[in-house]
PDB file of N, CA and C in Angstrom:
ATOM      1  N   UNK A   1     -44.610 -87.686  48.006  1.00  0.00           N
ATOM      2  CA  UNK A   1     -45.007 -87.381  46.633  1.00  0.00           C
ATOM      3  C   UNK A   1     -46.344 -88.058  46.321  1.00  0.00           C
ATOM      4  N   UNK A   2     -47.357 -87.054  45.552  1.00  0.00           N
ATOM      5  CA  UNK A   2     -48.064 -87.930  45.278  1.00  0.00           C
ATOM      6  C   UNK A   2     -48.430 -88.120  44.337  1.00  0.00           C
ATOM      7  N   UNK A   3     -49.434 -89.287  43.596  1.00  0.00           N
ATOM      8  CA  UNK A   3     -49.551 -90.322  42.376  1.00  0.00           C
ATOM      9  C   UNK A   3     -50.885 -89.593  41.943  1.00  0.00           C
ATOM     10  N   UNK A   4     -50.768 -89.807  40.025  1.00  0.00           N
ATOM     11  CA  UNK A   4     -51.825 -89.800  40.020  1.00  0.00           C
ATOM     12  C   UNK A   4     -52.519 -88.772  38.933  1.00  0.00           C
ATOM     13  N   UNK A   5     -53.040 -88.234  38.404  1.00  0.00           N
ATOM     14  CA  UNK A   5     -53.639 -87.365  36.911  1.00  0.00           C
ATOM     15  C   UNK A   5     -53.860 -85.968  38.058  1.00  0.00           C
ATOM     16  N   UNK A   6     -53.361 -85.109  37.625  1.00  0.00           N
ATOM     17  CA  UNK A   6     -54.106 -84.013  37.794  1.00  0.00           C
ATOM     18  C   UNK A   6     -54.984 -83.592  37.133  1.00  0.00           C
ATOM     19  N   UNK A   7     -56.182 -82.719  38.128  1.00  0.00           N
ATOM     20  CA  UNK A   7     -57.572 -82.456  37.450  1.00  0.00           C
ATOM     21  C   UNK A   7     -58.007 -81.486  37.374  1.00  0.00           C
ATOM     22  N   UNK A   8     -58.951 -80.813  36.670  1.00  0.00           N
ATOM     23  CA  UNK A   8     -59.825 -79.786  37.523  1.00  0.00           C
ATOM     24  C   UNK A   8     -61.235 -80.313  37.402  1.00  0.00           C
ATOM     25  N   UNK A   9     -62.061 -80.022  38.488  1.00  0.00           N
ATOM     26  CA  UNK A   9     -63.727 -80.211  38.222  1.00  0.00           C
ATOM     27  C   UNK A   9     -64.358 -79.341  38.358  1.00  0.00           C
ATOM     28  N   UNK A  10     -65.116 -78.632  37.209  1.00  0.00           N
ATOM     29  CA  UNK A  10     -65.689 -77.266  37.415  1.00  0.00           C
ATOM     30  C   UNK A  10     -67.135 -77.543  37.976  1.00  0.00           C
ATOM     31  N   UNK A  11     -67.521 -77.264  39.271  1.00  0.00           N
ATOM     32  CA  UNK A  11     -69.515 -77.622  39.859  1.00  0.00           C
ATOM     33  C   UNK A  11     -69.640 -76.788  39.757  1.00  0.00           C
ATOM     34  N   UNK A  12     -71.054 -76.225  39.705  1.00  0.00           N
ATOM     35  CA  UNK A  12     -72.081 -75.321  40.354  1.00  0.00           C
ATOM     36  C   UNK A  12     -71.890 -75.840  41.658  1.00  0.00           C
ATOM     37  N   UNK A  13     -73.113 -74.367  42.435  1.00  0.00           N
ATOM     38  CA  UNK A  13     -73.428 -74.687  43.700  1.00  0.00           C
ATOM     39  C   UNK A  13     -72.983 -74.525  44.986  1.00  0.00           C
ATOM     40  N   UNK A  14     -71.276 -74.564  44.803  1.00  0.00           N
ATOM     41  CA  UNK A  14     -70.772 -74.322  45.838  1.00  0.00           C
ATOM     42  C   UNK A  14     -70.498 -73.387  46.042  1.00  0.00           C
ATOM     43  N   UNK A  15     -71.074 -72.613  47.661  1.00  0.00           N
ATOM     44  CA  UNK A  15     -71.299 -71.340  47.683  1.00  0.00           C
ATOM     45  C   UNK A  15     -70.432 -70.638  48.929  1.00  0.00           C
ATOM     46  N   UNK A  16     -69.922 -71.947  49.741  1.00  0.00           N
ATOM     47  CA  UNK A  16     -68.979 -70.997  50.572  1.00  0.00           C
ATOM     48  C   UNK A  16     -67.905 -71.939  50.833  1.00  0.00           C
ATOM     49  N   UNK A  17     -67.592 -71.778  51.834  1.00  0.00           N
ATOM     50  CA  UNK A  17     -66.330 -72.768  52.705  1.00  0.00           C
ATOM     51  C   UNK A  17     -66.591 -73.869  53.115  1.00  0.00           C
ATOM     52  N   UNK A  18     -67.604 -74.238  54.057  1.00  0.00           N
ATOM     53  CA  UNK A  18     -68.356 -75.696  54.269  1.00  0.00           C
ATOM     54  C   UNK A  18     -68.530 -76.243  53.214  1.00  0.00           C
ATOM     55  N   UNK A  19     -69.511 -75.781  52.214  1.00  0.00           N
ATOM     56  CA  UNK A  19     -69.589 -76.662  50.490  1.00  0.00           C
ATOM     57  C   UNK A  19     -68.314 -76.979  50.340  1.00  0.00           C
ATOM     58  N   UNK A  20     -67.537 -76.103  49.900  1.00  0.00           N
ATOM     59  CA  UNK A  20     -66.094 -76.820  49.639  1.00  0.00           C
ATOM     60  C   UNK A  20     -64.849 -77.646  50.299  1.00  0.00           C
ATOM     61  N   UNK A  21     -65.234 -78.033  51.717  1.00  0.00           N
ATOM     62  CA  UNK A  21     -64.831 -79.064  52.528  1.00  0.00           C
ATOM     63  C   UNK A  21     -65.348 -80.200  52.618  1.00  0.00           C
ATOM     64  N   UNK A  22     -66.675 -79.731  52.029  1.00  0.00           N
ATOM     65  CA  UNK A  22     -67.571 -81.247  51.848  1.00  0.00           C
ATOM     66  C   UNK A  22     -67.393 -81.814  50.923  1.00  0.00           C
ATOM     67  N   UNK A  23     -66.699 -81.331  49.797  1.00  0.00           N
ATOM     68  CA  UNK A  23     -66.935 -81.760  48.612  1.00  0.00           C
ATOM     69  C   UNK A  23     -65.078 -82.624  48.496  1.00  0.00           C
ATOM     70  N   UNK A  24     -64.155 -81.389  49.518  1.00  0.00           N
ATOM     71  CA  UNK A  24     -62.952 -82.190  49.148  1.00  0.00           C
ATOM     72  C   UNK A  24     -62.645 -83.706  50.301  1.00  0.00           C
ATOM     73  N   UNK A  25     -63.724 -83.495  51.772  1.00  0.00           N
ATOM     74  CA  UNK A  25     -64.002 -84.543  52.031  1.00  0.00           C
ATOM     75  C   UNK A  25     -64.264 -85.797  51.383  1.00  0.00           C
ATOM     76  N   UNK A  26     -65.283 -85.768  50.694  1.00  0.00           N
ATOM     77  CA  UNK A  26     -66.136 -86.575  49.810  1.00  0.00           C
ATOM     78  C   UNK A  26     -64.933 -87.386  49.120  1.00  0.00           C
ATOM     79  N   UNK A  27     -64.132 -86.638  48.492  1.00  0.00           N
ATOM     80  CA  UNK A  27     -63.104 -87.297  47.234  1.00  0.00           C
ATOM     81  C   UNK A  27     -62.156 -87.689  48.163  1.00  0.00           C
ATOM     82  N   UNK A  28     -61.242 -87.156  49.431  1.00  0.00           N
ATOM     83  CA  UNK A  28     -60.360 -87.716  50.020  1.00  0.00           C
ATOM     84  C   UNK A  28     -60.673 -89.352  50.728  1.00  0.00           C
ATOM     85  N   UNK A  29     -61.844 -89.206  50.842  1.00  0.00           N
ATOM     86  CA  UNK A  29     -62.834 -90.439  50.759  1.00  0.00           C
ATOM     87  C   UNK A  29     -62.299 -91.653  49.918  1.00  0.00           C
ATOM     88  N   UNK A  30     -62.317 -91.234  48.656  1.00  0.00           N
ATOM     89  CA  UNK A  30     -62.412 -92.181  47.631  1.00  0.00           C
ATOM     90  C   UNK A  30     -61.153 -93.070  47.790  1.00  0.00           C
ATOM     91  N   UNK A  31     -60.601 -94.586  47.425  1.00  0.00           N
ATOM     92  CA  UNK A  31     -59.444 -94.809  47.663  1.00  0.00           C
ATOM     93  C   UNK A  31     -59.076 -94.370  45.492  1.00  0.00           C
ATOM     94  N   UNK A  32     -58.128 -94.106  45.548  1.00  0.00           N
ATOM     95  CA  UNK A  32     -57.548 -93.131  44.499  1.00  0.00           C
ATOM     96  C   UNK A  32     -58.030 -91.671  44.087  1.00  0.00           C
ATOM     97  N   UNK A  33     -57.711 -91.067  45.274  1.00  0.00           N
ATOM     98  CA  UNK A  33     -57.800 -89.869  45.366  1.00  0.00           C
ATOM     99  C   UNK A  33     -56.307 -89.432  46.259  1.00  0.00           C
ATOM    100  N   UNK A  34     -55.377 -88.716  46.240  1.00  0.00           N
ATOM    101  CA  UNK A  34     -54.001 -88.434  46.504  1.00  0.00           C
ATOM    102  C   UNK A  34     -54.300 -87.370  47.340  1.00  0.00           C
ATOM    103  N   UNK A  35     -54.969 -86.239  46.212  1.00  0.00           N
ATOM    104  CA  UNK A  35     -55.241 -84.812  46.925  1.00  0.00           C
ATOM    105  C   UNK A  35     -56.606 -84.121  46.502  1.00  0.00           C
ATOM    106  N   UNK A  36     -57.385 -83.090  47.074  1.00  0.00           N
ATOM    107  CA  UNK A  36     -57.999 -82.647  46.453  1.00  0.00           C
ATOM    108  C   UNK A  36     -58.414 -80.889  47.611  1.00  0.00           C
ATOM    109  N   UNK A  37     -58.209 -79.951  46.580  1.00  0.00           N
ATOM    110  CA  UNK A  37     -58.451 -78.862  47.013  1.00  0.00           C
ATOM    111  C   UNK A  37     -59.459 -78.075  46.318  1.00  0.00           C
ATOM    112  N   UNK A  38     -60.726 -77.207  47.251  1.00  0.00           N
ATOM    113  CA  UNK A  38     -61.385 -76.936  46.478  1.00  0.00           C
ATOM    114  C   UNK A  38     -61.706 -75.318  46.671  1.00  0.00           C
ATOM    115  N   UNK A  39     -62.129 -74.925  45.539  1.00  0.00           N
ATOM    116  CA  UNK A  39     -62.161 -73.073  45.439  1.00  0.00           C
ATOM    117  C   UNK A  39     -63.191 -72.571  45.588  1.00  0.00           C
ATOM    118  N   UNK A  40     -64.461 -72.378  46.109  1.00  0.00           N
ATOM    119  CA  UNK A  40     -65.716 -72.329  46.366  1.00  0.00           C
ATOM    120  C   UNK A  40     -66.185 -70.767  45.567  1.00  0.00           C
ATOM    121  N   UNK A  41     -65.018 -69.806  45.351  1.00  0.00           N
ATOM    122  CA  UNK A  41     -64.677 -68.432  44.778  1.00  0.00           C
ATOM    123  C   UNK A  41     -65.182 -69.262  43.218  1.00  0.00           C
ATOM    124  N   UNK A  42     -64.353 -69.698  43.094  1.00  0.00           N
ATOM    125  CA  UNK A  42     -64.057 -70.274  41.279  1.00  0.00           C
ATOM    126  C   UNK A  42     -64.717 -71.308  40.874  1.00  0.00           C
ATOM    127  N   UNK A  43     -65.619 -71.722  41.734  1.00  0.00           N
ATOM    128  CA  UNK A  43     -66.169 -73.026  41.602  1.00  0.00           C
ATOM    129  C   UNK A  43     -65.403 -74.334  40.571  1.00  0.00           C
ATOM    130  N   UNK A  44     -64.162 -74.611  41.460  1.00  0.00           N
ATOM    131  CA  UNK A  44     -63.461 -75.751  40.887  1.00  0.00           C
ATOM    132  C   UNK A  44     -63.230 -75.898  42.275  1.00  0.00           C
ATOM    133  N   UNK A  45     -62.632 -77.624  41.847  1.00  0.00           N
ATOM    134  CA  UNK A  45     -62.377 -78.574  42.653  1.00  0.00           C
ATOM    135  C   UNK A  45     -60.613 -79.219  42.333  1.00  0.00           C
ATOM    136  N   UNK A  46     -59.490 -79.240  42.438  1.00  0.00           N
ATOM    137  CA  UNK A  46     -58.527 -79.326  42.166  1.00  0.00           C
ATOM    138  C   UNK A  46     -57.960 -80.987  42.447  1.00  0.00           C
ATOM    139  N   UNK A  47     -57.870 -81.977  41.585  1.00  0.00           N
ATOM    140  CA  UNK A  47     -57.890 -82.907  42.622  1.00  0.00           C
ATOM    141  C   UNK A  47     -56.522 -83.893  41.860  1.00  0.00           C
ATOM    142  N   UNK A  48     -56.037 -84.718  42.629  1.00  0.00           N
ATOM    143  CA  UNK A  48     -55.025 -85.634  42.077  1.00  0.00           C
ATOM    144  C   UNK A  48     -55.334 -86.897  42.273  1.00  0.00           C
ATOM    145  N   UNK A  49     -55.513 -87.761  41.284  1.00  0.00           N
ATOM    146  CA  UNK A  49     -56.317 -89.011  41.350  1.00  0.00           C
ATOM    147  C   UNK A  49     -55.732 -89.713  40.301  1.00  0.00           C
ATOM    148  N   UNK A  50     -56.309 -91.054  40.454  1.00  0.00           N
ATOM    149  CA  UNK A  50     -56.007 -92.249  39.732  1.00  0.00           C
ATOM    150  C   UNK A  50     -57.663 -92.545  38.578  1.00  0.00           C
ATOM    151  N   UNK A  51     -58.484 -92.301  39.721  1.00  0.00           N
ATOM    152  CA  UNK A  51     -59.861 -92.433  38.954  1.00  0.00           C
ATOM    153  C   UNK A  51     -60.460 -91.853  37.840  1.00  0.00           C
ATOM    154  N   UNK A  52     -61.384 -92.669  37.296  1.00  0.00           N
ATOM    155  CA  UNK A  52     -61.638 -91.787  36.090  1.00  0.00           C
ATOM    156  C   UNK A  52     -63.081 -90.484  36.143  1.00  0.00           C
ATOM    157  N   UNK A  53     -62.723 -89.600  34.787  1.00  0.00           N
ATOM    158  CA  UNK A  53     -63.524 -88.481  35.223  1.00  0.00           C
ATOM    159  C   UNK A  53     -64.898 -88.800  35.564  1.00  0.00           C
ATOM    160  N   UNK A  54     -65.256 -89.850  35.681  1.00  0.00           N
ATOM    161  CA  UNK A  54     -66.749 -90.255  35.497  1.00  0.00           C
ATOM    162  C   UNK A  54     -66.791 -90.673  37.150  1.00  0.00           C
ATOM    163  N   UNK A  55     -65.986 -91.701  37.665  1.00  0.00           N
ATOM    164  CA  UNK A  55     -65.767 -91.660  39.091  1.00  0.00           C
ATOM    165  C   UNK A  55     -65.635 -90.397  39.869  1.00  0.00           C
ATOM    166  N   UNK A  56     -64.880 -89.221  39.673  1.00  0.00           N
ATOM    167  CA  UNK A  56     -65.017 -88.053  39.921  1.00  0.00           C
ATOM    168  C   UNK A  56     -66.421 -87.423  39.983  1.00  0.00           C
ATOM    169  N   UNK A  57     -67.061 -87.654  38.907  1.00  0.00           N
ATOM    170  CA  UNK A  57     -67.858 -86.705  38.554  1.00  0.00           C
ATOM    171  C   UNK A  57     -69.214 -87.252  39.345  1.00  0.00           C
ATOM    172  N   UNK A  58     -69.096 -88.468  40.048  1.00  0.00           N
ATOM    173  CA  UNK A  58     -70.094 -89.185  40.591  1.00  0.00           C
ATOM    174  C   UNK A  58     -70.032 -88.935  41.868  1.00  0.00           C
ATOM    175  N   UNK A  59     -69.051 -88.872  42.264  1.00  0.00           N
ATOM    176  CA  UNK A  59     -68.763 -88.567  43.746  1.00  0.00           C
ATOM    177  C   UNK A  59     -69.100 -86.931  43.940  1.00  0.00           C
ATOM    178  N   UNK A  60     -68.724 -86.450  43.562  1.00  0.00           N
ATOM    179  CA  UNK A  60     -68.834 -84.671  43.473  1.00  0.00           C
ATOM    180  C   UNK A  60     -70.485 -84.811  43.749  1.00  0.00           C
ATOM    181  N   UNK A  61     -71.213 -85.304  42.185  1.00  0.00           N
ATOM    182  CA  UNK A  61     -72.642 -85.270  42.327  1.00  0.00           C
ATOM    183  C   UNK A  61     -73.172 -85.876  43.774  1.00  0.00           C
ATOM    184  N   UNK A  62     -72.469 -86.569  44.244  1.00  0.00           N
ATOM    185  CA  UNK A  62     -72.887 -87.106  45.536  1.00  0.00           C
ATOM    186  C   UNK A  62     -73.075 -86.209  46.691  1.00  0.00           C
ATOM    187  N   UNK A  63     -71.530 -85.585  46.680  1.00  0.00           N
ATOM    188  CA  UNK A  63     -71.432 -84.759  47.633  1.00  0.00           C
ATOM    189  C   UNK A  63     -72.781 -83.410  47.328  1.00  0.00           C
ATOM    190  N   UNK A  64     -73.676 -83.581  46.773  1.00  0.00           N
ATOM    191  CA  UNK A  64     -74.599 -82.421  46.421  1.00  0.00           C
ATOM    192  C   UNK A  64     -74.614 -81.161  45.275  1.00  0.00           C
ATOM    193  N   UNK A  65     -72.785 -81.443  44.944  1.00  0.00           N
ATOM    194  CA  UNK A  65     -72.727 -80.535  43.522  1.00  0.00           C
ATOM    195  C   UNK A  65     -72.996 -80.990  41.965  1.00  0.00           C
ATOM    196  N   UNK A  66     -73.446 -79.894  40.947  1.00  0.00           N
ATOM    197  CA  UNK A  66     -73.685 -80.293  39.445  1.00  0.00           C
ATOM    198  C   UNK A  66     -72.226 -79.931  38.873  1.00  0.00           C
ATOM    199  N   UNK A  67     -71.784 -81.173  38.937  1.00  0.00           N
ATOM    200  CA  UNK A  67     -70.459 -80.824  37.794  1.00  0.00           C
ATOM    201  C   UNK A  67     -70.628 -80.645  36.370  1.00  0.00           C
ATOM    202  N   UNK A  68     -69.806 -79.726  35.513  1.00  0.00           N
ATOM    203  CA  UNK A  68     -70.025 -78.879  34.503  1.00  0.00           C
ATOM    204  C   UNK A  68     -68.697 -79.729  33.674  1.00  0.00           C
ATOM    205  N   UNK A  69     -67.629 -80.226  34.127  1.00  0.00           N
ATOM    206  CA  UNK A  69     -66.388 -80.023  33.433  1.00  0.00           C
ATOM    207  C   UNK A  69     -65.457 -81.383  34.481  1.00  0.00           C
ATOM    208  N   UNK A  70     -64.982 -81.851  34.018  1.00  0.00           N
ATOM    209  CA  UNK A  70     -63.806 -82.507  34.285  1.00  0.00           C
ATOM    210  C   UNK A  70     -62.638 -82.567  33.541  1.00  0.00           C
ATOM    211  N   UNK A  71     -61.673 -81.881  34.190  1.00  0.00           N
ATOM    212  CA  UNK A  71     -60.172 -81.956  32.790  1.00  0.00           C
ATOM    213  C   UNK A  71     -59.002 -81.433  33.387  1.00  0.00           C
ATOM    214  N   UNK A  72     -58.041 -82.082  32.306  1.00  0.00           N
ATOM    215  CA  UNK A  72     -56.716 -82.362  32.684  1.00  0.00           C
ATOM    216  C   UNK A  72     -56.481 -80.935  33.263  1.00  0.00           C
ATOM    217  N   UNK A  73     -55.665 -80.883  34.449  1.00  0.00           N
ATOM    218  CA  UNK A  73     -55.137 -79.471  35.332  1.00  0.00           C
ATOM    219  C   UNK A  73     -53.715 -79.259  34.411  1.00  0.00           C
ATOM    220  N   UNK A  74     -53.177 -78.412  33.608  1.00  0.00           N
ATOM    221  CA  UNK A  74     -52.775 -78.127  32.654  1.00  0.00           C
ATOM    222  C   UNK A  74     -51.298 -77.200  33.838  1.00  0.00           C
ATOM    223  N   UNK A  75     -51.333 -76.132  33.900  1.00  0.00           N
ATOM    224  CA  UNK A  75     -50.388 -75.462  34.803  1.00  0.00           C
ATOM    225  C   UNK A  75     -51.034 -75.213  36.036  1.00  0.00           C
ATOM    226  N   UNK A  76     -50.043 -74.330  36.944  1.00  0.00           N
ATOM    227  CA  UNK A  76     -50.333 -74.531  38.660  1.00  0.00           C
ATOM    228  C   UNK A  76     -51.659 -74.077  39.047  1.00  0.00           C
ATOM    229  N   UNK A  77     -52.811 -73.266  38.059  1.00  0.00           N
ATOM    230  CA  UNK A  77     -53.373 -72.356  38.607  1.00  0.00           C
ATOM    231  C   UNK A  77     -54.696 -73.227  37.890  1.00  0.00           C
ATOM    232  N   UNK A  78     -54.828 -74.518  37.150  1.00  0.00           N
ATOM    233  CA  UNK A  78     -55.373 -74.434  36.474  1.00  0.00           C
ATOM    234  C   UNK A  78     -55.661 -74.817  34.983  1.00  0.00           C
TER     235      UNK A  78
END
């Protein structure tokens, strides 16, 4: 089981499959990060964490994307 806020992070930028392995690399990285899956279609980032949206949103920018949005993942899709 895992711990932790569910999220969504809406970037620009990410434009295929590599972008979006890099980016869920990046956060599985982080120590409080649980899970993170990313949609390169929908440009979100799906992630389960302890950290705050600002830690998120720093790391993402790291990984090379402009995040737009950080917020609570509400039901399964989103």
């Amino acid at each position: 089981m895992m711990g932790g806020m569910k999220k969504v992070i809406e970037v620009e930028d990410m434009c295929c499959k590599r972008c979006a392995e890099r980016a869920e690399k990046k956060l599985l990285l982080l120590g409080g990060v649980s899970g993170a899956k990313a949609n390169y279609k929908r440009g979100v980032i799906l992630v389960e964490s302890t950290l705050s949206d600002e830690e998120l949103s720093a790391c993402v920018a790291e990984a090379g994307f402009k995040v737009k949005e950080v917020r609570p993942r509400k039901g399964i899709f989103g």
